[in-house]
N, C-alpha and C. Protein backbone atom coordinates (compact mmCIF):
# COMPACT_ATOMS: atom_id res chain seq x y z
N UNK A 1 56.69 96.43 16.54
CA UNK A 1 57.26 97.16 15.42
C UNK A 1 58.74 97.40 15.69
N UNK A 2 59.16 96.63 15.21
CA UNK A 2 61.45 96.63 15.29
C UNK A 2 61.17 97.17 13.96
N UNK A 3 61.37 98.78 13.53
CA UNK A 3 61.87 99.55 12.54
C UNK A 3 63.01 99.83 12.99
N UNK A 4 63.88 99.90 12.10
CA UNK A 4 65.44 100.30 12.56
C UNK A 4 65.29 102.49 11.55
N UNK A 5 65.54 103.22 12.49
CA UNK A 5 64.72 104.60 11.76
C UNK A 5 66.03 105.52 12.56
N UNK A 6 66.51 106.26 11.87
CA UNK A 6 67.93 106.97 12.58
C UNK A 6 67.07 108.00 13.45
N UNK A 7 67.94 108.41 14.29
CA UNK A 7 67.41 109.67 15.24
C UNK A 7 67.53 110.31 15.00
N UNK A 8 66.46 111.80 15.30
CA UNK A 8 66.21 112.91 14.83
C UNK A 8 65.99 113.71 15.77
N UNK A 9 67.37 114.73 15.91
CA UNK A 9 66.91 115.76 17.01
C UNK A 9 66.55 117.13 16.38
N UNK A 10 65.97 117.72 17.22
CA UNK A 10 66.19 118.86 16.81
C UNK A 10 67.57 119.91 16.44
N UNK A 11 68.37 119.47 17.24
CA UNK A 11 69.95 119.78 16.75
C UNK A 11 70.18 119.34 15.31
N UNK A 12 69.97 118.16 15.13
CA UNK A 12 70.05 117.54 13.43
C UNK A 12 69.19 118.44 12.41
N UNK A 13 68.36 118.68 12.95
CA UNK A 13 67.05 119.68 11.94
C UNK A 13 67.97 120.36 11.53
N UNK A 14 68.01 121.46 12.86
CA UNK A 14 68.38 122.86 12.63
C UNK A 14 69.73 122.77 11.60
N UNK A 15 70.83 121.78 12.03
CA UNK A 15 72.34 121.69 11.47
C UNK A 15 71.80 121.50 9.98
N UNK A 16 70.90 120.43 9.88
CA UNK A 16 70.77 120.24 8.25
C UNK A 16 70.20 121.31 7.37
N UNK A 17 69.48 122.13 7.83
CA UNK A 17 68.37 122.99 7.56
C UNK A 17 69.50 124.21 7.44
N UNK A 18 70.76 124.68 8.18
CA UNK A 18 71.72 125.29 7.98
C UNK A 18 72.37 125.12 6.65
N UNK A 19 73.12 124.09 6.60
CA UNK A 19 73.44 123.35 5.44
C UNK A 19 72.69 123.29 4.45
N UNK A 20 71.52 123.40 4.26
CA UNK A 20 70.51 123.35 3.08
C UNK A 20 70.65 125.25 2.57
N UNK A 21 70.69 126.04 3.51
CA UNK A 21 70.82 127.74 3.11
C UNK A 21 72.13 127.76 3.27
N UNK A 22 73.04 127.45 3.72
CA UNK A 22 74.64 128.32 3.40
C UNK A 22 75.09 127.35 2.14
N UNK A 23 74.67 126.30 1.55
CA UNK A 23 74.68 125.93 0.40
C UNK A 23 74.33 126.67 -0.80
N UNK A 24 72.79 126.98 -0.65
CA UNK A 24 72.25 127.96 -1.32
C UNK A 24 72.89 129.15 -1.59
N UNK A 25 73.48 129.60 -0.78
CA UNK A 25 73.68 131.08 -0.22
C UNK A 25 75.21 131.02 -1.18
N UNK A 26 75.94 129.87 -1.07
CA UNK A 26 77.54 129.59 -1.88
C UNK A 26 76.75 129.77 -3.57
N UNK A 27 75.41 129.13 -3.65
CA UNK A 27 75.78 128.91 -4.94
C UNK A 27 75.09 129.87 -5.55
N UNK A 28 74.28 130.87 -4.83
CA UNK A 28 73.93 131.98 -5.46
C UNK A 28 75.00 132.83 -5.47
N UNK A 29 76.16 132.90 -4.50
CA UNK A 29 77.61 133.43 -5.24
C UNK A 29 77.78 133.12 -6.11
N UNK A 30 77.99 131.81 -6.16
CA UNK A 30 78.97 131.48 -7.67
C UNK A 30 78.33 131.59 -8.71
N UNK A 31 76.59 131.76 -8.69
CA UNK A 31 76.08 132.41 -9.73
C UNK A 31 76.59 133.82 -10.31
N UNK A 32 76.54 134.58 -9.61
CA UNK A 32 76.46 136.08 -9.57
C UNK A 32 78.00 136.36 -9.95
N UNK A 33 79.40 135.51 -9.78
CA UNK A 33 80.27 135.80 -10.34
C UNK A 33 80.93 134.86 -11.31
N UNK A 34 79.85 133.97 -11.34
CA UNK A 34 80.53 132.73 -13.04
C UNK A 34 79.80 134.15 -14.58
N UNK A 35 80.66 133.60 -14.84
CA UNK A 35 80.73 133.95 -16.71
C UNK A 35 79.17 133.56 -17.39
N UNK A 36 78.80 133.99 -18.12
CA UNK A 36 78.39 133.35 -19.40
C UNK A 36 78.33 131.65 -19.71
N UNK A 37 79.79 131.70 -19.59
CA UNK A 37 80.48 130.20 -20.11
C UNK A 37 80.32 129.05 -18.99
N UNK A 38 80.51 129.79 -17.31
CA UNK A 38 79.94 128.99 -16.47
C UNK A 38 78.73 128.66 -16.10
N UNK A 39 77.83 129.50 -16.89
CA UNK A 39 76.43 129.57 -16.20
C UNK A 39 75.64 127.84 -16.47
N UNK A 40 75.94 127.47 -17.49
CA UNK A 40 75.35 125.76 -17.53
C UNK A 40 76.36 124.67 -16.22
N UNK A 41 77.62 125.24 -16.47
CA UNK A 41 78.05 124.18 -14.67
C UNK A 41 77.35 124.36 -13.55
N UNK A 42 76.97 125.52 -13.44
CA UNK A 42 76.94 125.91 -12.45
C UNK A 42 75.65 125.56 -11.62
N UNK A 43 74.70 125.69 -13.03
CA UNK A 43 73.09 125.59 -13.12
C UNK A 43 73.20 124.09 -12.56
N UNK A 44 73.81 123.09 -13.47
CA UNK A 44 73.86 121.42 -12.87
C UNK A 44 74.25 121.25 -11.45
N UNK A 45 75.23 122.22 -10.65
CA UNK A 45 75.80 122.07 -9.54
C UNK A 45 74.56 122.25 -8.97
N UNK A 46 73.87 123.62 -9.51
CA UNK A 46 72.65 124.09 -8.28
C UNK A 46 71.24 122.63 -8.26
N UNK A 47 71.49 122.81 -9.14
CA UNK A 47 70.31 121.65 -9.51
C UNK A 47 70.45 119.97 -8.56
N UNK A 48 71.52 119.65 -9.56
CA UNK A 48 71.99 118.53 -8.17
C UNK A 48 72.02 119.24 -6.59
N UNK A 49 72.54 119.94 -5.99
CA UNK A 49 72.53 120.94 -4.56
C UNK A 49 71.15 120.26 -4.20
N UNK A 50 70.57 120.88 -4.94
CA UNK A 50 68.94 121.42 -4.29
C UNK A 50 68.29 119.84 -3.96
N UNK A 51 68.56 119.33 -5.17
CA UNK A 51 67.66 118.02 -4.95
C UNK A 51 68.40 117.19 -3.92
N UNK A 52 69.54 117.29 -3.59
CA UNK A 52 70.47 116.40 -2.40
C UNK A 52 69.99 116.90 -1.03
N UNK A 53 69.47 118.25 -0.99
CA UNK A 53 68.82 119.45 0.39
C UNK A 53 67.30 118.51 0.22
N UNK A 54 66.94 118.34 -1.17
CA UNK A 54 65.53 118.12 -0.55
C UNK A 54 65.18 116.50 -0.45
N UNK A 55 65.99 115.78 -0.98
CA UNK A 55 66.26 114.49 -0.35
C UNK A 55 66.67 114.27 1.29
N UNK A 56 67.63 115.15 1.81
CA UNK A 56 67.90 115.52 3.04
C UNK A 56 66.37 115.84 3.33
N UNK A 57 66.01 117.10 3.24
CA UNK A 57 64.82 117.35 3.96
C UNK A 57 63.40 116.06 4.08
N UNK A 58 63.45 115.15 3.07
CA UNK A 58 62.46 114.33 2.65
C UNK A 58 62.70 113.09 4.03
N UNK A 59 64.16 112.99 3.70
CA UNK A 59 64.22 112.13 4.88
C UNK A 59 64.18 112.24 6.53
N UNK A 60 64.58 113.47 7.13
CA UNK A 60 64.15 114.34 8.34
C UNK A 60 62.47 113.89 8.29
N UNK A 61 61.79 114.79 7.19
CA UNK A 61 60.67 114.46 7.67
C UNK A 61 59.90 113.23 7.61
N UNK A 62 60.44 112.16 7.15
CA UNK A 62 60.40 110.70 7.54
C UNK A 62 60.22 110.09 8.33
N UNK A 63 61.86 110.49 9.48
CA UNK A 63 62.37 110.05 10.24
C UNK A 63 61.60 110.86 11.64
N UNK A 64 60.81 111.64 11.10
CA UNK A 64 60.13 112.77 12.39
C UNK A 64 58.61 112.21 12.05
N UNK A 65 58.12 111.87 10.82
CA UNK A 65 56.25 111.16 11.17
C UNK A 65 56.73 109.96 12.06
N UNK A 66 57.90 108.68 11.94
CA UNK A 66 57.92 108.14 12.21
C UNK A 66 58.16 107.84 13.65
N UNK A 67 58.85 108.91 14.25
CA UNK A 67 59.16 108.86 15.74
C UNK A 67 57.88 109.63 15.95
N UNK A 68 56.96 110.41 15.42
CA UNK A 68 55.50 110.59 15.92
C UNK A 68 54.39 109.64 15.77
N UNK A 69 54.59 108.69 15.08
CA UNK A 69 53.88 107.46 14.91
C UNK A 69 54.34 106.26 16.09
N UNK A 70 55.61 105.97 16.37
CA UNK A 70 56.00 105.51 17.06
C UNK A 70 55.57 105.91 19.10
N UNK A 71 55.61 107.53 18.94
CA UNK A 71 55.35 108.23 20.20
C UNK A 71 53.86 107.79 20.60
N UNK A 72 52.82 107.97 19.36
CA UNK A 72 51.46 107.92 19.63
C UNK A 72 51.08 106.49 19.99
N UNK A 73 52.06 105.40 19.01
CA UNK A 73 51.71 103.95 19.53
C UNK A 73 51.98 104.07 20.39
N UNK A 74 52.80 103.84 21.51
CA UNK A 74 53.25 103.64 22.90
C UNK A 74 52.33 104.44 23.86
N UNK A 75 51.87 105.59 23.58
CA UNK A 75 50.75 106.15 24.12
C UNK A 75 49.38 105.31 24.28
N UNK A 76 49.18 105.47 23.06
CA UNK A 76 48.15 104.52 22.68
C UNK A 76 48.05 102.64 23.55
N UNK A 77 49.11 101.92 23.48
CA UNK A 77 49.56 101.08 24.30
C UNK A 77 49.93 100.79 25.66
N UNK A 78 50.23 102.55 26.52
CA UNK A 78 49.89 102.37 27.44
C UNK A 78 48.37 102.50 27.97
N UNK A 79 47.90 103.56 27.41
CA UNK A 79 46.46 103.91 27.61
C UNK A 79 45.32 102.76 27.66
N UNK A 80 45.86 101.72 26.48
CA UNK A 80 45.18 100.00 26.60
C UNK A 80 45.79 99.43 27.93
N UNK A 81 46.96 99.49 28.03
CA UNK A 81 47.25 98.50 29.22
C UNK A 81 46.48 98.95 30.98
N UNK A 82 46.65 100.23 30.44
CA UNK A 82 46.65 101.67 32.17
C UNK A 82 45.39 102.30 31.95
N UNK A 83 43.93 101.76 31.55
CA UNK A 83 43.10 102.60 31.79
C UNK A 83 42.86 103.50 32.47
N UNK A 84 42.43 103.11 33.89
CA UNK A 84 42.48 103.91 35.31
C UNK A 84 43.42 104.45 35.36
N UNK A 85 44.84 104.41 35.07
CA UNK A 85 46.12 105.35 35.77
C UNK A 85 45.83 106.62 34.74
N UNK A 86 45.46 106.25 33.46
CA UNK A 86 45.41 106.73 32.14
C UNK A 86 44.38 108.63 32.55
N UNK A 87 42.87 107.64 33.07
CA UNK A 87 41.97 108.53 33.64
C UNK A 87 42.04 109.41 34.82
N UNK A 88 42.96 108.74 35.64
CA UNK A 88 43.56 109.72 36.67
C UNK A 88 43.95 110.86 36.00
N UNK A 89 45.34 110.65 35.39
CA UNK A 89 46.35 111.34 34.69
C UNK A 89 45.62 112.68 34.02
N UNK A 90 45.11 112.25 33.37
CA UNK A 90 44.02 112.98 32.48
C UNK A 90 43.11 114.31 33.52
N UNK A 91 42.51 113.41 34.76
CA UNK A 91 41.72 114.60 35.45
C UNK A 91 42.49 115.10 36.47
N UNK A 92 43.34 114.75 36.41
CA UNK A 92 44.39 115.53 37.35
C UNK A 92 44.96 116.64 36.77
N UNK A 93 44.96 116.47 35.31
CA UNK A 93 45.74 117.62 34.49
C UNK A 93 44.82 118.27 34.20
N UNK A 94 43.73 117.91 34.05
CA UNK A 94 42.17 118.60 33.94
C UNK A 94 41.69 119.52 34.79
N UNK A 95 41.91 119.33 36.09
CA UNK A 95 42.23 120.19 37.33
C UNK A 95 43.04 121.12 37.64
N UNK A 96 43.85 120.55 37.11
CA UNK A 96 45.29 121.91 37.69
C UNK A 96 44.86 122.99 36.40
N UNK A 97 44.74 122.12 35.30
CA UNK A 97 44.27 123.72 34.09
C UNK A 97 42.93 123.92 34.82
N UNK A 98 42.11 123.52 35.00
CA UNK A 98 41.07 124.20 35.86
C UNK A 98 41.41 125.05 36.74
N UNK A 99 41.97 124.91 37.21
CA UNK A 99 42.90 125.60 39.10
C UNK A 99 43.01 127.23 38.45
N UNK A 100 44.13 126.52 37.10
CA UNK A 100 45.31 128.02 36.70
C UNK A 100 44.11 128.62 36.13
N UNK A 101 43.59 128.35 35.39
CA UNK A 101 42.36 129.35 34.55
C UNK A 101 41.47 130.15 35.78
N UNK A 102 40.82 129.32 36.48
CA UNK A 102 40.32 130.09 37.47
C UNK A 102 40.66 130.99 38.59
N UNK A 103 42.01 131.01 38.81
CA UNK A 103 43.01 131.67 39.69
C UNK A 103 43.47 133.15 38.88
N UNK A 104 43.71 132.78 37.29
CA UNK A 104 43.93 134.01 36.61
C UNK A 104 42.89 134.82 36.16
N UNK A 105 41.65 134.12 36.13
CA UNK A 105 40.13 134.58 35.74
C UNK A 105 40.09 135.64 37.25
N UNK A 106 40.50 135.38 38.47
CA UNK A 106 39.76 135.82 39.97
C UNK A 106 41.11 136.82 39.73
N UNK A 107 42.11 136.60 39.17
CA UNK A 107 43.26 137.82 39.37
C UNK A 107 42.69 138.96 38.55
N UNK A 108 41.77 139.18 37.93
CA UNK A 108 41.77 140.56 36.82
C UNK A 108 40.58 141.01 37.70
């Protein structure tokens, strides 16, 4: 799978997700002090706004099933290639949460 899919950090979230409310936040000003006479510009500004935030947001969450689809194949692909390392992995981590549970169970 060669998808070409932009990167998505969590820094990008948060920045866009900023930008989606101090947008908001401008144009519920300019609601609250346009006229009468501005209230139809203003309405189109918000309107276009919103749908450009949720096009933004549409594509984030795109670009985030897809790097979780991508994460699970490669999982999935090693787990076919690495059975045994796979099953180690697994009861080794199976153990140590065994370990901690029973260590904090004997602490009370």
């Amino acid at each position: 799978m060669s998808q070409t899919r932009p990167e998505v950090t969590k820094e990008k979230l948060f920045e866009d997700f900023q930008s989606v409310v101090a947008e908001t936040g401008q144009l519920l000003n300019s609601l609250a002090d346009a006229g009468a006479d501005k209230a139809g510009t203003v309405r189109a500004s918000v309107e276009q706004r919103l749908a450009a935030a949720g096009d933004r947001l549409a594509q984030i969450r795109a670009a985030s099933i897809a790097q979780a689809r991508a994460s699970a194949d490669a999982a999935d692909q090693f787990v076919h290639a690495h059975p045994w390392q796979s099953i180690g992995v697994t009861a080794a981590v199976a153990a140590l949460a065994g370990l901690a549970a029973g260590l904090m169970i004997a602490r009370r």
